[in-house]
C-alpha atoms as a PDB file:
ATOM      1  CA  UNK A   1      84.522  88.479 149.508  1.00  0.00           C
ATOM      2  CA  UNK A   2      87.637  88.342 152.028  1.00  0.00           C
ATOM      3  CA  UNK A   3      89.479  91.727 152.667  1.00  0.00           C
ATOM      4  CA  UNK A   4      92.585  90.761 149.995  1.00  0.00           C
ATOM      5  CA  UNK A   5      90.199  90.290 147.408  1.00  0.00           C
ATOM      6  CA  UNK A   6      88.450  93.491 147.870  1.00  0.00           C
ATOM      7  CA  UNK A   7      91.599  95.387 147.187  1.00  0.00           C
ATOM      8  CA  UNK A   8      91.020  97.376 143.672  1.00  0.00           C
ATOM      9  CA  UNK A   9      94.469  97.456 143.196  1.00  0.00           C
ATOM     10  CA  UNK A  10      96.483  94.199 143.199  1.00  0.00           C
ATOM     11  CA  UNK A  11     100.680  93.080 142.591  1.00  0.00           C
ATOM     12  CA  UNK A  12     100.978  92.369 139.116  1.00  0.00           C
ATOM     13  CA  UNK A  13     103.241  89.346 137.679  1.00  0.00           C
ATOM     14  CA  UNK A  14     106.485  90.414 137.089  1.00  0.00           C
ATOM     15  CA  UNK A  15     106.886  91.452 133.012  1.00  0.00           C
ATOM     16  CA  UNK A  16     108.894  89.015 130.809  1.00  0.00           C
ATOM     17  CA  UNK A  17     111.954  90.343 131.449  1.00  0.00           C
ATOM     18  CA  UNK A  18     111.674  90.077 135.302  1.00  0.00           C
ATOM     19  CA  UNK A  19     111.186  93.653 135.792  1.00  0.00           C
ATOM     20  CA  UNK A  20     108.345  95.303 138.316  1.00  0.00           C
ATOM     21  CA  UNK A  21     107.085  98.374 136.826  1.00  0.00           C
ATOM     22  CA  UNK A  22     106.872 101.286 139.260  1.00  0.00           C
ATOM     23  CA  UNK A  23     103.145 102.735 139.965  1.00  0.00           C
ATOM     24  CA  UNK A  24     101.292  99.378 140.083  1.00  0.00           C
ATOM     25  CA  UNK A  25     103.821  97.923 142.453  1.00  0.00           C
ATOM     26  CA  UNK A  26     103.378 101.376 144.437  1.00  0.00           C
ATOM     27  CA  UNK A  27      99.470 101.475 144.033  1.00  0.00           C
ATOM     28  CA  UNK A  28      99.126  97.554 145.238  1.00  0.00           C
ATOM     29  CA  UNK A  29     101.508  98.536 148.276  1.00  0.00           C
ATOM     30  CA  UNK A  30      99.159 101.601 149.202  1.00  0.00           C
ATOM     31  CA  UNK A  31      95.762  99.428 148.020  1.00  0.00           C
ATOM     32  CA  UNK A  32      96.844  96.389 150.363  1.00  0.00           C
ATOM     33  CA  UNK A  33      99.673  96.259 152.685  1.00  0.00           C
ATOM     34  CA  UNK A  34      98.614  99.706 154.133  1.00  0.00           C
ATOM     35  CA  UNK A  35      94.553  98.646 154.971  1.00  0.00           C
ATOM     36  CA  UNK A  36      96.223  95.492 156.452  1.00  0.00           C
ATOM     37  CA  UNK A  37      98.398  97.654 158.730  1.00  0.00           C
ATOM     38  CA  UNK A  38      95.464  99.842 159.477  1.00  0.00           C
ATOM     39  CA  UNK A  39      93.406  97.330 160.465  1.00  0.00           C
ATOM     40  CA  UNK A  40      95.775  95.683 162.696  1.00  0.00           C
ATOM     41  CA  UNK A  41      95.681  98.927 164.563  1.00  0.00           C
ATOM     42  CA  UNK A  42      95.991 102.498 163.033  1.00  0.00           C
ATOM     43  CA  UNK A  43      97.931 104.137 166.269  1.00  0.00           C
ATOM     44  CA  UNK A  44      99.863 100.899 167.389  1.00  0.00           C
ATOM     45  CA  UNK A  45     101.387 100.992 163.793  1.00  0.00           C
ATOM     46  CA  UNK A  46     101.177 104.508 162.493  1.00  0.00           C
ATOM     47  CA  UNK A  47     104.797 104.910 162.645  1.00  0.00           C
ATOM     48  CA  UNK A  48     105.096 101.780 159.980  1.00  0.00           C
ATOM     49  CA  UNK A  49     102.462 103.119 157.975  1.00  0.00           C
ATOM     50  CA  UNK A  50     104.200 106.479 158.072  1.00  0.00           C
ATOM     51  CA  UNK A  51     107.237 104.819 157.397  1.00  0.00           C
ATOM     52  CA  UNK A  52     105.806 103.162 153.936  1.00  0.00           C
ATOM     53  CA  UNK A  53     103.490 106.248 152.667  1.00  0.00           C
ATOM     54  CA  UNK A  54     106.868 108.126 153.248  1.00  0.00           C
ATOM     55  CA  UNK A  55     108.849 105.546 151.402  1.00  0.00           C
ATOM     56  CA  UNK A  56     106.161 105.646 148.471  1.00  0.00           C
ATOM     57  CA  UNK A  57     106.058 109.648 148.004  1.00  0.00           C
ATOM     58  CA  UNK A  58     109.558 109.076 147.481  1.00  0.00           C
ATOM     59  CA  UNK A  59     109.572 106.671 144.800  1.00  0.00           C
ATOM     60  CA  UNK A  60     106.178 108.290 143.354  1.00  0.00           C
ATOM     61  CA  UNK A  61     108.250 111.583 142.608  1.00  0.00           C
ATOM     62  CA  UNK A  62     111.482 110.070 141.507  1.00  0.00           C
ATOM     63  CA  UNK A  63     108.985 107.851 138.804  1.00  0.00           C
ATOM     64  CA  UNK A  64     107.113 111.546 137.946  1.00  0.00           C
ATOM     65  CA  UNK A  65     110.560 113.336 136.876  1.00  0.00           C
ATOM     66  CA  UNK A  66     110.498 110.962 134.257  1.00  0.00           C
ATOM     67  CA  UNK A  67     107.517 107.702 133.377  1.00  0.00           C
ATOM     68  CA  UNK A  68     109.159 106.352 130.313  1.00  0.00           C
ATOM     69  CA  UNK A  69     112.784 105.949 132.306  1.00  0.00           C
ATOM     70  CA  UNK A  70     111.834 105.018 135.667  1.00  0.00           C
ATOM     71  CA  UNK A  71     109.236 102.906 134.161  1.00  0.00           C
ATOM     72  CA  UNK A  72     110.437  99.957 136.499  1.00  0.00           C
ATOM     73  CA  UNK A  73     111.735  99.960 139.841  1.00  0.00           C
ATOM     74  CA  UNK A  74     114.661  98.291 138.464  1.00  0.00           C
ATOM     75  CA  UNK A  75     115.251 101.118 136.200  1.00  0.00           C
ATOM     76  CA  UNK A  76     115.254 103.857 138.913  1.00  0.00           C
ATOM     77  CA  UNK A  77     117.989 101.750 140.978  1.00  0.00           C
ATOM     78  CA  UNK A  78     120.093 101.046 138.033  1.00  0.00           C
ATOM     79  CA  UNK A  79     120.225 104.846 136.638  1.00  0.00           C
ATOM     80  CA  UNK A  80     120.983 105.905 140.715  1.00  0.00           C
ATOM     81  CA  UNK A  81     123.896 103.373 140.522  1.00  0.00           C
ATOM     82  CA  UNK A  82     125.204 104.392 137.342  1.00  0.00           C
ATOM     83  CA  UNK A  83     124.604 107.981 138.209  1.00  0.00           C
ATOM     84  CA  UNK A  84     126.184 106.929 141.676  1.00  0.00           C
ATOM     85  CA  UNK A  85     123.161 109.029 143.715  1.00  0.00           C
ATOM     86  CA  UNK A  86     122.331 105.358 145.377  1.00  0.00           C
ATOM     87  CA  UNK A  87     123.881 106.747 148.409  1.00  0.00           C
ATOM     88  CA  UNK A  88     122.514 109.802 148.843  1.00  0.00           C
ATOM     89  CA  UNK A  89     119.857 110.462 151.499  1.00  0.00           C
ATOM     90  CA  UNK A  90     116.648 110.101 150.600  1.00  0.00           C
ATOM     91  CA  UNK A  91     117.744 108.267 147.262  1.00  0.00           C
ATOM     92  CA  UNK A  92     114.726 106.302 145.805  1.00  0.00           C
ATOM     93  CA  UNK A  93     117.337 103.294 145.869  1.00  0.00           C
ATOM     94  CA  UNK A  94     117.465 103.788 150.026  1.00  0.00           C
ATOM     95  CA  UNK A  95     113.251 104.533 149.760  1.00  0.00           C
ATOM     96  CA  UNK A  96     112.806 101.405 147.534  1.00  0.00           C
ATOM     97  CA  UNK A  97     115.511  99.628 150.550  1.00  0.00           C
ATOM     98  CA  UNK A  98     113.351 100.232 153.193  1.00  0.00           C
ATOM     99  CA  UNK A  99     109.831 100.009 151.624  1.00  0.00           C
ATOM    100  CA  UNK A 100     111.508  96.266 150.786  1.00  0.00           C
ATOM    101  CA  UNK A 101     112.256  95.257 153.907  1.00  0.00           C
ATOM    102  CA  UNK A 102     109.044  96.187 155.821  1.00  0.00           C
ATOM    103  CA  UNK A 103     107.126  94.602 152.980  1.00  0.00           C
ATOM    104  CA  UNK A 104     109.557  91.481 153.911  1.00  0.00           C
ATOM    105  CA  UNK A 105     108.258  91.919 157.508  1.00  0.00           C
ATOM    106  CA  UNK A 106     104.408  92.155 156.465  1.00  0.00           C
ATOM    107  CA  UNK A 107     104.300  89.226 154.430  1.00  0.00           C
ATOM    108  CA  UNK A 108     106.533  86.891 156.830  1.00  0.00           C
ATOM    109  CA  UNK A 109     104.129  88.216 159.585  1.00  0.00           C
ATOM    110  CA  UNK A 110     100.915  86.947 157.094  1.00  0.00           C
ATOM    111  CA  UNK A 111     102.809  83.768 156.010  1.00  0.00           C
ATOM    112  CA  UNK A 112     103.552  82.529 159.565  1.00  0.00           C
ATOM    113  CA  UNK A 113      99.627  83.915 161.101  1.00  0.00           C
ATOM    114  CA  UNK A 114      98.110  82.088 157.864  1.00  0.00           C
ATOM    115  CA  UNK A 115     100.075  79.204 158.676  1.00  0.00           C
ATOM    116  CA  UNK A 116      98.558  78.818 162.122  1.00  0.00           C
ATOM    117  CA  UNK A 117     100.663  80.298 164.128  1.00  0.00           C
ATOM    118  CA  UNK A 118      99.496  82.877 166.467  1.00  0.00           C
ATOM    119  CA  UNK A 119      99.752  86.558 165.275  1.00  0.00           C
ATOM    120  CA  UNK A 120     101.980  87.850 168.163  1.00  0.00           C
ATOM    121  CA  UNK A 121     104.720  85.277 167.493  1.00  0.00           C
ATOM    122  CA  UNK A 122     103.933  85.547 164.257  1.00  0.00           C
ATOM    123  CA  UNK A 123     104.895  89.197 163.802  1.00  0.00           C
ATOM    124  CA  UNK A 124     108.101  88.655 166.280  1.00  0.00           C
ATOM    125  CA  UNK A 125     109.712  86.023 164.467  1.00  0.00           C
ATOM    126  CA  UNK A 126     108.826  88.249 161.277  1.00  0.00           C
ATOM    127  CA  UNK A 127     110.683  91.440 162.697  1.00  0.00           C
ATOM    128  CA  UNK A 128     113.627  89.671 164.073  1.00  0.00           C
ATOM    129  CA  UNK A 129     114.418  88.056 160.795  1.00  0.00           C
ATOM    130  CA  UNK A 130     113.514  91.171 158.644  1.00  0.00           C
ATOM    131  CA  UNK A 131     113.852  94.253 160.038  1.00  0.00           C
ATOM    132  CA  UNK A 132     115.774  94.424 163.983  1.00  0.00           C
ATOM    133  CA  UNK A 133     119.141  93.713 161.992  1.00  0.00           C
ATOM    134  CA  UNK A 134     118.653  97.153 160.402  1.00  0.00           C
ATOM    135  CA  UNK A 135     117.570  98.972 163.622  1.00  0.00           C
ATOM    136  CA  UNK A 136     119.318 100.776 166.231  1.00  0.00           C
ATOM    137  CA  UNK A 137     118.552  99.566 170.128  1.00  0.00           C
ATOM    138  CA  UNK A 138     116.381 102.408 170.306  1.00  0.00           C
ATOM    139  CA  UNK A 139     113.982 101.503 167.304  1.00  0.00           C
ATOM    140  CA  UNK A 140     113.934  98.268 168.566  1.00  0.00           C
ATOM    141  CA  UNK A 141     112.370  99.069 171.791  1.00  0.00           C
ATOM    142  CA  UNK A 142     109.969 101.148 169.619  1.00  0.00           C
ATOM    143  CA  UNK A 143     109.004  98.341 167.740  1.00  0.00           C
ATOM    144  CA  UNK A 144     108.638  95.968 171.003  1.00  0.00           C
ATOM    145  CA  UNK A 145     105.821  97.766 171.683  1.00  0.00           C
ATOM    146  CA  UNK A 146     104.170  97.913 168.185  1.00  0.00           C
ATOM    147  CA  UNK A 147     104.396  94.447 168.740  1.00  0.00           C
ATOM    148  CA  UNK A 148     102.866  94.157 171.442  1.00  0.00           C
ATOM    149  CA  UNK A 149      99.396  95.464 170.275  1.00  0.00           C
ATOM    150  CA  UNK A 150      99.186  93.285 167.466  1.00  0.00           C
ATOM    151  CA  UNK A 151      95.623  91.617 167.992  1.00  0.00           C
ATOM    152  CA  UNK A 152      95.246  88.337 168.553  1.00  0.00           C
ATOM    153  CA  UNK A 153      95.325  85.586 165.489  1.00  0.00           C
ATOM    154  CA  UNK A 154      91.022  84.952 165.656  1.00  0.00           C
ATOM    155  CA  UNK A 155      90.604  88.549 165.244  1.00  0.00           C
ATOM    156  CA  UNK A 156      92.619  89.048 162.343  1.00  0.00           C
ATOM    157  CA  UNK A 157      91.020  86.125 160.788  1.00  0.00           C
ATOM    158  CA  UNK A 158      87.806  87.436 161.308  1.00  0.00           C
ATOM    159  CA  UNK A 159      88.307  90.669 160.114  1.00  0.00           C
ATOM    160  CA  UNK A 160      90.518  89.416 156.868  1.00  0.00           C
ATOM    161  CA  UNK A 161      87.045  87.481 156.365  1.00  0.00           C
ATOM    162  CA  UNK A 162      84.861  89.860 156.088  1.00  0.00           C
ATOM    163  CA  UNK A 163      81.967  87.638 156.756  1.00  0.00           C
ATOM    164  CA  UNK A 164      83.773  84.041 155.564  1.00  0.00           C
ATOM    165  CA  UNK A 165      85.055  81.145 157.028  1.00  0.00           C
ATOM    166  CA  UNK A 166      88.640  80.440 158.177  1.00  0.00           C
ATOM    167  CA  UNK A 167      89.013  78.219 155.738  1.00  0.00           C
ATOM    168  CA  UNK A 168      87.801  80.754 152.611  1.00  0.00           C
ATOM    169  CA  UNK A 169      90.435  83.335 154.439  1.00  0.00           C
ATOM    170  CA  UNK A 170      93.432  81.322 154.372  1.00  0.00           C
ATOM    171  CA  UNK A 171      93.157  80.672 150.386  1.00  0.00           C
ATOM    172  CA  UNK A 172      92.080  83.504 149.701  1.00  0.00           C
ATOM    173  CA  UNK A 173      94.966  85.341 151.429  1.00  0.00           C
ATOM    174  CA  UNK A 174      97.165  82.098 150.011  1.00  0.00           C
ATOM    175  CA  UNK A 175      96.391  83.673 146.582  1.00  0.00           C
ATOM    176  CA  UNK A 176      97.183  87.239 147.376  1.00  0.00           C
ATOM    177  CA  UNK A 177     100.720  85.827 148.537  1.00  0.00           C
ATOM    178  CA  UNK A 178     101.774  84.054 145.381  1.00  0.00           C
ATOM    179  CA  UNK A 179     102.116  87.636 143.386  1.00  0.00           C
ATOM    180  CA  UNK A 180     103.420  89.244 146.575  1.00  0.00           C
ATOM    181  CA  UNK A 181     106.168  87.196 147.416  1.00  0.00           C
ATOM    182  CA  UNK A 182     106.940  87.005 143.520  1.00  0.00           C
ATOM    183  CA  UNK A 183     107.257  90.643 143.885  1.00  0.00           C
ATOM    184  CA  UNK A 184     109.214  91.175 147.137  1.00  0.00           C
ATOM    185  CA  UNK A 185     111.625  88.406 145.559  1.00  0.00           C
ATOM    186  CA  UNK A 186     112.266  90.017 142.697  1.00  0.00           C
ATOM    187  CA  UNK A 187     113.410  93.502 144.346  1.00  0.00           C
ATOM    188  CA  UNK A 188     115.414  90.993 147.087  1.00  0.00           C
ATOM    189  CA  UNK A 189     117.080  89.883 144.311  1.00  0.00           C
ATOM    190  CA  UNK A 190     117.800  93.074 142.576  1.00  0.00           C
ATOM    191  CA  UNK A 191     119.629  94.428 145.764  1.00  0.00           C
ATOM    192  CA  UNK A 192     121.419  91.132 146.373  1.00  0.00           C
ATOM    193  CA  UNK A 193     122.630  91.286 142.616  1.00  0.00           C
ATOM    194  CA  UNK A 194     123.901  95.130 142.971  1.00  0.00           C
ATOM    195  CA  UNK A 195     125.520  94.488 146.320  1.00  0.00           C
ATOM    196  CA  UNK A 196     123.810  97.400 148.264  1.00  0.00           C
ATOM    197  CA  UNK A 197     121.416  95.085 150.414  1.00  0.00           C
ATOM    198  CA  UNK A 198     123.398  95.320 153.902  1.00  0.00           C
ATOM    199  CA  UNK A 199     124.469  99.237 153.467  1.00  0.00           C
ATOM    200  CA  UNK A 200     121.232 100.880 154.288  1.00  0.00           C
ATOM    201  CA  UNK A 201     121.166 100.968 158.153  1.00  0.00           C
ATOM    202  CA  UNK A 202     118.745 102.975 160.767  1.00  0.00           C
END
């Protein structure tokens, strides 16, 4: 079996009414996104994975003050709005803003590699168009170098197999993108819909 279908916890379709409810979005996110980080290179990206356990806690104890209420993730930013606590720092809105948009630059970075592109360009053109508009010159020149020690596209394959072929990889991976991106979408939209998407800034 490939690495994404090893994960015991997986992104769930979104419920009829087009909501993501909160711990299995959170437990996929710590079951998948994080191993695939880590094996890309625990120290080159520890600050990202940081960044996204951080961005979890967050979430995790803003869902525990109350299960049936912030059952969904849209149901924590919608109370925060109406409440009008979106703003403050460390909101679970700004946690939930951030966790978005490096999940946006994970899966863009898996898309492209998966497509055939090699995985260095494949993670640039993924940061440029999902998270270096949101980061000061200084984090950018951070990043640079996280980007630089991403391995090289054979590797990844290899170690996303497990054992299998390229070709058992790539739809295998294929599948675990369908309910991701269906997810990621869905909280894209949610921010674009509330108008808060371009007011969370490093």
């Amino acid at each position: 079996m490939t690495f994404f279908q090893t994960r015991e916890f997986k992104f769930q379709p979104l419920r009829e009414d087009g909501k993501i409810e909160t711990m299995p979005f959170l437990n996929a996110v710590e079951n998948s996104t994080l191993p695939f980080l880590q094996l890309l290179g625990p120290t080159a990206f520890a600050s990202v994975i940081s960044d996204i356990k951080g961005n979890i806690t967050k979430l995790t104890k803003k869902y525990e003050l109350d299960k049936v209420k912030y059952n969904t993730l849209q149901d924590i930013v919608e109370t925060e709005i109406e409440e009008k606590t979106q703003f403050v720092k460390n909101s679970a809105t700004d946690a939930l803003m951030w966790l978005k948009r490096t999940l946006e630059f994970i899966r863009g970075f898996i898309h492209h590699m998966i497509d055939g592109e090699e995985s260095g360009k494949s993670a640039q053109v993924s940061y440029e168009a999902n998270l270096k508009p949101y980061h000061s010159w200084m984090i950018q020149k951070i990043f640079s170098l996280v980007l630089k020690a991403v391995p090289y596209r054979k590797d990844i394959i290899q170690q996303l197999g497990q054992g299998a072929d390229e070709e058992t990889v790539v739809v295998d991976t294929n599948e675990f993108l369908k309910l991701f991106d269906e997810n990621i979408d869905a909280i894209i939209a949610m921010y674009k819909s509330k108008d808060i998407d371009m007011q969370f800034k490093a």
